[in-house]
Protein backbone atom coordinates (compact mmCIF):
# COMPACT_ATOMS: atom_id res chain seq x y z
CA UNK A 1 66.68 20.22 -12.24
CA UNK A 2 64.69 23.56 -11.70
CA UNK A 3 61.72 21.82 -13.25
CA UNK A 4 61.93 19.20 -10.57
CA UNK A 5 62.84 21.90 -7.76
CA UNK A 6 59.58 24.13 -8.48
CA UNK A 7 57.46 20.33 -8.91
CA UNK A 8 58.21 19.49 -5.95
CA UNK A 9 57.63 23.12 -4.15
CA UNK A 10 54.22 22.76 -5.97
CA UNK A 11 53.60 19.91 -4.26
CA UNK A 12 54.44 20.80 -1.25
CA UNK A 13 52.25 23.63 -1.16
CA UNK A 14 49.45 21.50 -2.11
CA UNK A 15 49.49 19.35 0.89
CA UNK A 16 50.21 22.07 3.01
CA UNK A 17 47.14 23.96 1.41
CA UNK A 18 45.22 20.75 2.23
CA UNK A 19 46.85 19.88 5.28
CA UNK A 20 45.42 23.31 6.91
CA UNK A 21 42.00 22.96 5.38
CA UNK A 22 41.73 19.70 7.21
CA UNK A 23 42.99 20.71 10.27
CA UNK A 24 40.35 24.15 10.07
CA UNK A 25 37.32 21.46 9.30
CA UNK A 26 38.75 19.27 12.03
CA UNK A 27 38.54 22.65 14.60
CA UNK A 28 35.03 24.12 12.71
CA UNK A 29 36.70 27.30 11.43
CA UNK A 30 36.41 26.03 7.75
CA UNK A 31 33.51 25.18 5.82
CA UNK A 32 32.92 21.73 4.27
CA UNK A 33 31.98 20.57 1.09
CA UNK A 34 29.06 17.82 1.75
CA UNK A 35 28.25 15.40 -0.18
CA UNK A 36 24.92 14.26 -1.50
CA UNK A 37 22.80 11.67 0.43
CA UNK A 38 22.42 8.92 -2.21
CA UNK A 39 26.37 9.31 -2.31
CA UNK A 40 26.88 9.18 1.30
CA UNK A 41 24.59 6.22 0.96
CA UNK A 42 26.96 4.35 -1.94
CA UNK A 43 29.67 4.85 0.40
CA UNK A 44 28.29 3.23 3.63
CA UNK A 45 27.32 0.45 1.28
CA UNK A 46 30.72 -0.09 -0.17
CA UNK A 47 32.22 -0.01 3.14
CA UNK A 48 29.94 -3.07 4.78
CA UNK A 49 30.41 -4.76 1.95
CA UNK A 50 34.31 -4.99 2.14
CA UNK A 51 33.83 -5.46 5.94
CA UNK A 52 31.84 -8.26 5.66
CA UNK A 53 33.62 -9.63 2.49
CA UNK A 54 36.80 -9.80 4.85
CA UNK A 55 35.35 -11.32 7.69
CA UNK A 56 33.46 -13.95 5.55
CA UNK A 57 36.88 -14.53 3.70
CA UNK A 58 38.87 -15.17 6.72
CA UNK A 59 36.03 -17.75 8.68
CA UNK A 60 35.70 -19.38 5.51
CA UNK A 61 39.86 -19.74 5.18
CA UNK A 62 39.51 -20.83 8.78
CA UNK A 63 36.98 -23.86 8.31
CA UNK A 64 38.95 -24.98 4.95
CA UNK A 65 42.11 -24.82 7.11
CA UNK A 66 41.42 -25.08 10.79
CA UNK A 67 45.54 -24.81 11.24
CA UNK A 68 46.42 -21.31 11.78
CA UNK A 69 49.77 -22.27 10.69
CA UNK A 70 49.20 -23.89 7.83
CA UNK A 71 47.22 -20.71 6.65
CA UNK A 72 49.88 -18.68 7.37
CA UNK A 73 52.11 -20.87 5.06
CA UNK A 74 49.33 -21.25 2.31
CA UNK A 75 49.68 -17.25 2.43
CA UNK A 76 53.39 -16.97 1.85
CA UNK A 77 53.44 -19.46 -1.08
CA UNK A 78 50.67 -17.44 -2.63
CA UNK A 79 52.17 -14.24 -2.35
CA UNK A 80 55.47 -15.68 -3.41
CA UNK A 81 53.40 -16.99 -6.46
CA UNK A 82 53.65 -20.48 -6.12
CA UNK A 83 52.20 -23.61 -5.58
CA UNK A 84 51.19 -24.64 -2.22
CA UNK A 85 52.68 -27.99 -1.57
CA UNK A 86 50.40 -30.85 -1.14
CA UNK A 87 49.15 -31.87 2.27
CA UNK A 88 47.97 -34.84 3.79
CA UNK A 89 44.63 -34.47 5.44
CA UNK A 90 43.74 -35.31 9.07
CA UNK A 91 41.35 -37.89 7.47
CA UNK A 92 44.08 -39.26 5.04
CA UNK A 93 46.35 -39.35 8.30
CA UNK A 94 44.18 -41.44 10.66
CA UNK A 95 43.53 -43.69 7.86
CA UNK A 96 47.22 -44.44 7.53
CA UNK A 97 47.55 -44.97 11.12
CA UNK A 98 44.97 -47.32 11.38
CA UNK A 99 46.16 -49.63 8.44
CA UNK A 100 48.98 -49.62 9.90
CA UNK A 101 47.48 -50.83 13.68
CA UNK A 102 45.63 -53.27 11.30
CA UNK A 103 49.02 -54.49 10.07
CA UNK A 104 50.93 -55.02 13.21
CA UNK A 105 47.71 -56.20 15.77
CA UNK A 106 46.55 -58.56 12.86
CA UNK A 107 44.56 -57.79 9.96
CA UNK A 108 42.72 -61.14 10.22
CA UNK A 109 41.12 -60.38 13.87
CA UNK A 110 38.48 -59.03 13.89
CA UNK A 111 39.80 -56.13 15.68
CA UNK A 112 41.88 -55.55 12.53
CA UNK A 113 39.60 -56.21 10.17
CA UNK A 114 37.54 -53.46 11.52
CA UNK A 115 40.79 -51.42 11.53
CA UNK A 116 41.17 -52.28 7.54
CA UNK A 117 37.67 -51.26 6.80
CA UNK A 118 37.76 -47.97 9.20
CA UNK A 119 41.21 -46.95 7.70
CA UNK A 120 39.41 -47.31 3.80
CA UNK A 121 36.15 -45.18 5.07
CA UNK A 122 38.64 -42.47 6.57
CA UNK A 123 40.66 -42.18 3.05
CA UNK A 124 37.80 -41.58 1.29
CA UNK A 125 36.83 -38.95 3.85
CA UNK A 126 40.15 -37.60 3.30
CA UNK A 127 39.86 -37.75 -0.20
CA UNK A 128 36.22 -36.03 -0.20
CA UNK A 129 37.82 -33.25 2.24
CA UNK A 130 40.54 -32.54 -0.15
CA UNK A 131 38.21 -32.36 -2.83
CA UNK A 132 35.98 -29.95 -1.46
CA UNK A 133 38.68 -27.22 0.16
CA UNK A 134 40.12 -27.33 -3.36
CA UNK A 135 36.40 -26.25 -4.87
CA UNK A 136 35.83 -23.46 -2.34
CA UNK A 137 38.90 -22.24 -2.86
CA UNK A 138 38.11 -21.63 -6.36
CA UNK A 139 35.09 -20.77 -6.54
CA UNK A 140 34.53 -18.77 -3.84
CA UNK A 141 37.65 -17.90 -1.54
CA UNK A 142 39.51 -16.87 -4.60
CA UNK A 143 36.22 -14.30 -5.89
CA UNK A 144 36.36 -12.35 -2.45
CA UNK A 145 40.03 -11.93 -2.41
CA UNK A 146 40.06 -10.67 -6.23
CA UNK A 147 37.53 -8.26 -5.19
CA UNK A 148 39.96 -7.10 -1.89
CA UNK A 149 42.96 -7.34 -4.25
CA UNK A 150 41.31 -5.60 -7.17
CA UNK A 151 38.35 -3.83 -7.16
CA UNK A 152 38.21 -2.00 -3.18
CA UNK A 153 41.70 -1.08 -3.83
CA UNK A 154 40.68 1.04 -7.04
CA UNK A 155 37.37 2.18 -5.19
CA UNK A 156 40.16 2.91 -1.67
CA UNK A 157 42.00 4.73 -4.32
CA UNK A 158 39.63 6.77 -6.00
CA UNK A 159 37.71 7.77 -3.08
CA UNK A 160 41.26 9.43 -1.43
CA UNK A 161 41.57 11.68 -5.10
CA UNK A 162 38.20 12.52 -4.00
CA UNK A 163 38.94 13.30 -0.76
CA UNK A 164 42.24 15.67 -1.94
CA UNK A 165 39.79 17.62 -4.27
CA UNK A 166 36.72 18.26 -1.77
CA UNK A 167 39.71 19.81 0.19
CA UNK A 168 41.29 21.62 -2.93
CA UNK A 169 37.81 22.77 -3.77
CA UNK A 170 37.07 24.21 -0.08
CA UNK A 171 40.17 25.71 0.48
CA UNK A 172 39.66 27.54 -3.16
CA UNK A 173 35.89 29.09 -1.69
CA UNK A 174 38.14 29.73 1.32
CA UNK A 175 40.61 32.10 -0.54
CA UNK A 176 37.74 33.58 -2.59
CA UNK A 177 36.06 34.65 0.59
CA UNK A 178 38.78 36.00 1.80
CA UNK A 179 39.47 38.14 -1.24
CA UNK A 180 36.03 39.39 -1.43
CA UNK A 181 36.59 39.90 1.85
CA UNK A 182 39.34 42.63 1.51
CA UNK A 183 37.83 43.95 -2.06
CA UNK A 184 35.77 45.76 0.08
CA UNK A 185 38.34 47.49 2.08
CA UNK A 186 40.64 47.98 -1.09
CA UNK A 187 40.30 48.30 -5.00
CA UNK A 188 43.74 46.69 -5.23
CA UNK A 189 42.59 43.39 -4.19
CA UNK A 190 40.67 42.99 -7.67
CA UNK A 191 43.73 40.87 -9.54
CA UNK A 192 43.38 38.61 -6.13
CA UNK A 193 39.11 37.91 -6.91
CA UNK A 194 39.90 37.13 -10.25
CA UNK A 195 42.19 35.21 -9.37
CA UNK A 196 40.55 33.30 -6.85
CA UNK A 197 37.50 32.74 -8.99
CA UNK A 198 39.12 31.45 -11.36
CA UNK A 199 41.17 28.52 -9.05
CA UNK A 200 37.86 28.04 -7.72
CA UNK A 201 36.04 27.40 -11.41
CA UNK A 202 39.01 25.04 -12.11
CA UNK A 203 38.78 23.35 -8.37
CA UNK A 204 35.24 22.84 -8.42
CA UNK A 205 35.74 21.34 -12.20
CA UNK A 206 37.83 18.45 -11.03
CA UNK A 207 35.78 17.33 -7.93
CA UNK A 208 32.95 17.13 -9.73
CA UNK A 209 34.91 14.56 -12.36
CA UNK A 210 36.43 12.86 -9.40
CA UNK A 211 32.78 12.32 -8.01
CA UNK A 212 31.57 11.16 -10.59
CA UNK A 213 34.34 8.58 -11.48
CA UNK A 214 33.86 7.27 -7.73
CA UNK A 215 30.06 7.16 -7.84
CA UNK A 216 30.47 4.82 -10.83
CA UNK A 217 32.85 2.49 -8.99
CA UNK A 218 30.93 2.89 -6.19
CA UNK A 219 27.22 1.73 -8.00
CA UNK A 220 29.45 -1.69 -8.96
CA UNK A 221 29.24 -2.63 -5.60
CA UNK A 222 25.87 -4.10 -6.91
CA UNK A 223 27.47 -5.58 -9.52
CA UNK A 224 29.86 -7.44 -6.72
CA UNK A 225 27.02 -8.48 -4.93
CA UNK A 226 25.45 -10.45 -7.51
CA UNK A 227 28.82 -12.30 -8.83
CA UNK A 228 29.81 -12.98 -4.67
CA UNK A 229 26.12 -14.60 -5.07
CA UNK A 230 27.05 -17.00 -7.74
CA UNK A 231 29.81 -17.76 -5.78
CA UNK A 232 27.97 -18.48 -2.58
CA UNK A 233 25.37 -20.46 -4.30
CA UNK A 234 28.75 -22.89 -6.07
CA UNK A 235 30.06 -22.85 -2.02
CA UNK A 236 26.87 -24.06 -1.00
CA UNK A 237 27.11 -26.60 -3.58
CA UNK A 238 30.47 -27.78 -3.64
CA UNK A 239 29.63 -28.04 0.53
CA UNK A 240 26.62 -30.13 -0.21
CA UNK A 241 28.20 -32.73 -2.52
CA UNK A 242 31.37 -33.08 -0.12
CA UNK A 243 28.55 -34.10 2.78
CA UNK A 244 26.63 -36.14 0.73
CA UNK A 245 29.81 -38.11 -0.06
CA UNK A 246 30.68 -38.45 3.48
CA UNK A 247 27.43 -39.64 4.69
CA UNK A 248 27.03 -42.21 1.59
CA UNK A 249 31.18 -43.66 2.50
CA UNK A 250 29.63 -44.22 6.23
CA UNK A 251 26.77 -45.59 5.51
CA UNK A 252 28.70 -48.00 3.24
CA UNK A 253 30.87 -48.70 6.60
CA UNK A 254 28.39 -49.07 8.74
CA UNK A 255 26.80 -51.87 6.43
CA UNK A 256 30.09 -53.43 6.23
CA UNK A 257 30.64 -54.08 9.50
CA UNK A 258 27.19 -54.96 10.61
CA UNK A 259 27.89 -57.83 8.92
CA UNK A 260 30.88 -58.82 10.59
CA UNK A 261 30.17 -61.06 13.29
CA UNK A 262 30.13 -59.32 16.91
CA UNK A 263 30.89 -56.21 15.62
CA UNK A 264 28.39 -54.11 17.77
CA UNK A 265 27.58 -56.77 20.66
CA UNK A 266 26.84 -54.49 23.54
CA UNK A 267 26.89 -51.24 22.01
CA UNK A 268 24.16 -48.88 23.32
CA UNK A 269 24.56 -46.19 20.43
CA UNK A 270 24.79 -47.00 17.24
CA UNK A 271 27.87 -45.53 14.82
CA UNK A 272 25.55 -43.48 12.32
CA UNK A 273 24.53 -39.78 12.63
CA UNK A 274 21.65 -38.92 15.03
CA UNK A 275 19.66 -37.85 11.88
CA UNK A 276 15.83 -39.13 13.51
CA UNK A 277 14.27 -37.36 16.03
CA UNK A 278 14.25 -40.64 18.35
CA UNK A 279 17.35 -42.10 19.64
CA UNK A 280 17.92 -45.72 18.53
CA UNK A 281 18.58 -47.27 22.42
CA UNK A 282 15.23 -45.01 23.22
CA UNK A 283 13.36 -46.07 20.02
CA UNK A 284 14.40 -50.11 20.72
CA UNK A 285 13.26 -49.86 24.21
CA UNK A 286 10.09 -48.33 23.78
CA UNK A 287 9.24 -51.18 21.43
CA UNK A 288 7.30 -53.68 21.80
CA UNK A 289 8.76 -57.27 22.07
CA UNK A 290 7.61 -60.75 21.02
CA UNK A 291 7.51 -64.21 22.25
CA UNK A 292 10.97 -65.66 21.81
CA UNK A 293 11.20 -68.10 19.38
CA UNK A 294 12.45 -71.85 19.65
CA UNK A 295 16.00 -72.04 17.99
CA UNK A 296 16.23 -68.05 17.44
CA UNK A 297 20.07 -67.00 17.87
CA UNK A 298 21.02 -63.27 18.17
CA UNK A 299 21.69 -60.85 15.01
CA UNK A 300 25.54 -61.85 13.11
CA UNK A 301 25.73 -65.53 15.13
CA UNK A 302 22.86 -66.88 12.52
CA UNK A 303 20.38 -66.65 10.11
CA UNK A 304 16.87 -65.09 11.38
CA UNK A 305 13.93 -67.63 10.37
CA UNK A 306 11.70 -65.34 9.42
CA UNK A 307 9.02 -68.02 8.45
CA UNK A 308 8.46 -68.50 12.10
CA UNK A 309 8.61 -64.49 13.70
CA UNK A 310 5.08 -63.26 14.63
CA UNK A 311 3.74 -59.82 15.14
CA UNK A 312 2.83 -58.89 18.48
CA UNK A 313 -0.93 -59.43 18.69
CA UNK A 314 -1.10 -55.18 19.48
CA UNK A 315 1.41 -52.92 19.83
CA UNK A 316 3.57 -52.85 16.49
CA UNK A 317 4.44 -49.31 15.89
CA UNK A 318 4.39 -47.45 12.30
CA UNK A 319 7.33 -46.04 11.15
CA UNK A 320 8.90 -43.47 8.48
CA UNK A 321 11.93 -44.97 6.42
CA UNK A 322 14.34 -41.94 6.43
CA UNK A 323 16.76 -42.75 4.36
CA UNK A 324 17.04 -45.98 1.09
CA UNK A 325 18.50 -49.04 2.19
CA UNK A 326 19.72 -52.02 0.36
CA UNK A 327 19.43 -55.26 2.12
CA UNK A 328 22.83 -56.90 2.62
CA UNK A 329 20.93 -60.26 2.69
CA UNK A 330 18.15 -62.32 3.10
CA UNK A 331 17.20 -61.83 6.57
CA UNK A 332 17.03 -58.48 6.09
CA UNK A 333 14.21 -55.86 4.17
CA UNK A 334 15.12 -53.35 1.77
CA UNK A 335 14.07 -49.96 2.37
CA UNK A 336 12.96 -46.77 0.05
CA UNK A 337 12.75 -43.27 1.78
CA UNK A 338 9.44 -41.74 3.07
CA UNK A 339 7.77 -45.15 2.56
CA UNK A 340 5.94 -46.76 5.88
CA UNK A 341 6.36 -49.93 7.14
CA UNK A 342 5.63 -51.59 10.60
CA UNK A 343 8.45 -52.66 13.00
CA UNK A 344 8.62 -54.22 16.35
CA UNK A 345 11.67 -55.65 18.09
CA UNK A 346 12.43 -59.56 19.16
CA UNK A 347 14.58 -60.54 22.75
CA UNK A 348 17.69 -61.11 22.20
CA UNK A 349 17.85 -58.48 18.90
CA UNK A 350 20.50 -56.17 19.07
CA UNK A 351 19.22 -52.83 19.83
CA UNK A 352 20.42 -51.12 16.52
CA UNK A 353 17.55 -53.22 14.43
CA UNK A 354 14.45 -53.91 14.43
CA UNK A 355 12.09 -56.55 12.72
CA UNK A 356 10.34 -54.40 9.69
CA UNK A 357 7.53 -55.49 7.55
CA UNK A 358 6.17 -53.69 4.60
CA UNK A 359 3.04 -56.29 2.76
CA UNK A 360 4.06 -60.04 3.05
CA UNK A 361 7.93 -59.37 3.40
CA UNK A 362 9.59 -58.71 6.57
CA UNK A 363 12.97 -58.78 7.54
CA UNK A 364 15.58 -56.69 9.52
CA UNK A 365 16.04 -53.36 9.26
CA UNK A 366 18.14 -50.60 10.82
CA UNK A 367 16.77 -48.25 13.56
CA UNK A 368 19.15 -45.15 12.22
CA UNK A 369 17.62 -45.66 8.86
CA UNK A 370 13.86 -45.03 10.72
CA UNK A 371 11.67 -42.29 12.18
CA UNK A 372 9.07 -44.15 14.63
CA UNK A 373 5.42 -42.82 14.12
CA UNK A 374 3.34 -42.60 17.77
């Protein structure tokens, strides 16, 4: 019981000792213990890095999980320690709507077969979404908040035992100067030098083994840099495969229903990403157009004779294939990326293709899938 008593008096006195050595820096009627530049330095460093790290981590949490409240419960089950619960994506959700549409307005329509082949496109989406918060999360939300969690909390902690000792140490040179101070006045104040020195020997001991225990932590900030890296580089990664499966399930759709019949009568812009530089209404209008032919029916109402389409006599245009294409049929020309190949439109043509020829084949080909050449 006295043990504990005179403990806690100790301590006591130590943050009082502290508390007033503060206060004196705070008012400039104590001097202060500075630390080194290159330490300073370390420190700055360490604390942009867990700035940034935190802002990084919560934008990223915010674009896996664009519902604030569903990060909020994602939180709670992982502080609880336990699984979040599976949830459907908006993808997955729209999907299931639409089959459903398809299933009451008629599936056989071709409003609802559109609807069937829509709703399969938007679960794979779903799918592909699902499959790529689930990656980031691993590989790189979860490295940022083990080094929040983990490693700034041991640097936060090591840096405040620091902090107590700078002020142990000054407040020891403080008492020493003041002991000096009054050896001059007095013999009898020799016992209180000693003393003094001595605290000060044993003061100064510690904060330099504190500093150097935080310096270390502090030089791993490197260290963090290099593994948050990795981690960016398997973000970057993880992004790029989950976009490269979403543009090759809509370019699957798009081929799908361009060949059901009607499907984009009248429609001025075409369903695929604006990926060329040239819009396809701007691109099919500023080409030039042949001679009708005898017998030639629009695009999806029947087949293109081919035998008997011409070239414009001047005026064909040169174009860059963007993008591999596979030709769903006969009337139309497979494409490879980067190759060339010389297009010109027919009347009549629906303003998403064009009439391609690369060598002695021609067929049709679409305008997304193109970069026109001046």
């Amino acid at each position: 019981m006295d043990f504990n008593m005179k403990k806690l008096a100790s301590d006591a006195g130590i943050f009082f000792t502290r508390a007033v050595q503060f206060t004196e820096e705070k008012f400039g009627q104590a001097e202060k213990t500075e630390l080194d530049a290159h330490f300073e330095n370390l420190l700055a460093r360490a604390d942009s890095t867990k700035n940034w790290t935190e802002k990084i981590l919560r934008q990223t949490e915010v674009l896996l999980q664009p519902n604030p409240s569903a990060r909020v419960e994602e939180f709670l089950y992982e502080k609880l320690d336990r699984k979040v619960p599976s949830r459907v994506t908006n993808g997955e959700l729209l999907a299931q709507y639409m089959a459903e549409a398809a299933s009451e307005l008629g599936p056989s329509t071709p409003y609802g077969k559109t609807l069937v082949k829509v709703s399969e496109a938007e679960k794979r989406l779903g799918a592909a979404e699902r499959d790529f918060t689930h990656a980031a999360s691993l590989s790189f939300l979860t490295p940022l908040r083990d080094f929040l969690e983990g490693d700034w909390k041991t640097i936060s902690k090591e840096r405040r035992l620091l902090h107590n000792r700078r002020l142990d140490l000054d407040a020891c040179k403080a008492r020493l100067k003041k002991a000096k101070a009054a050896e001059a006045k007095a013999t009898l104040w020799n016992d209180e030098v000693d003393k003094a020195e001595q605290e000060l020997r044993v003061a100064q001991t510690e904060f330099d083994r504190q500093a150097e225990v935080t310096r270390l932590l502090l030089e791993g900030i490197s260290s963090t840099h290099v593994n948050h890296l990795r981690c960016l580089h398997e973000f970057v990664k993880s992004q790029t495969t989950y976009y490269a499966q979403c543009y090759r399930h809509m370019l699957d759709l798009q081929k799908q229903l361009g060949r059901f019949p009607g499907t984009f009568v009248g429609t001025t812009e075409p369903a695929s990403p604006p990926l060329s530089s040239t819009s396809p209404t701007t691109a099919a209008a500023t080409m030039p157009v042949v001679p009708s032919v005898a017998g030639l029916a629009p695009p999806g109402e029947a087949a293109l004779c081919l035998e008997e389409v011409a070239p414009p006599a001047s005026g064909t245009r040169k174009a860059r294939v963007l993008y591999d294409y596979e030709a769903a049929d006969s009337s139309e020309l497979a494409l490879l990326a980067d190759e060339l190949i010389t297009v010109y439109s027919l009347p009549g043509m629906d303003p998403d293709w064009l009439i391609g020829e690369r060598g002695n084949k021609k067929g049709k080909v679409p305008v997304t899938y193109l970069e026109l050449l001046s």
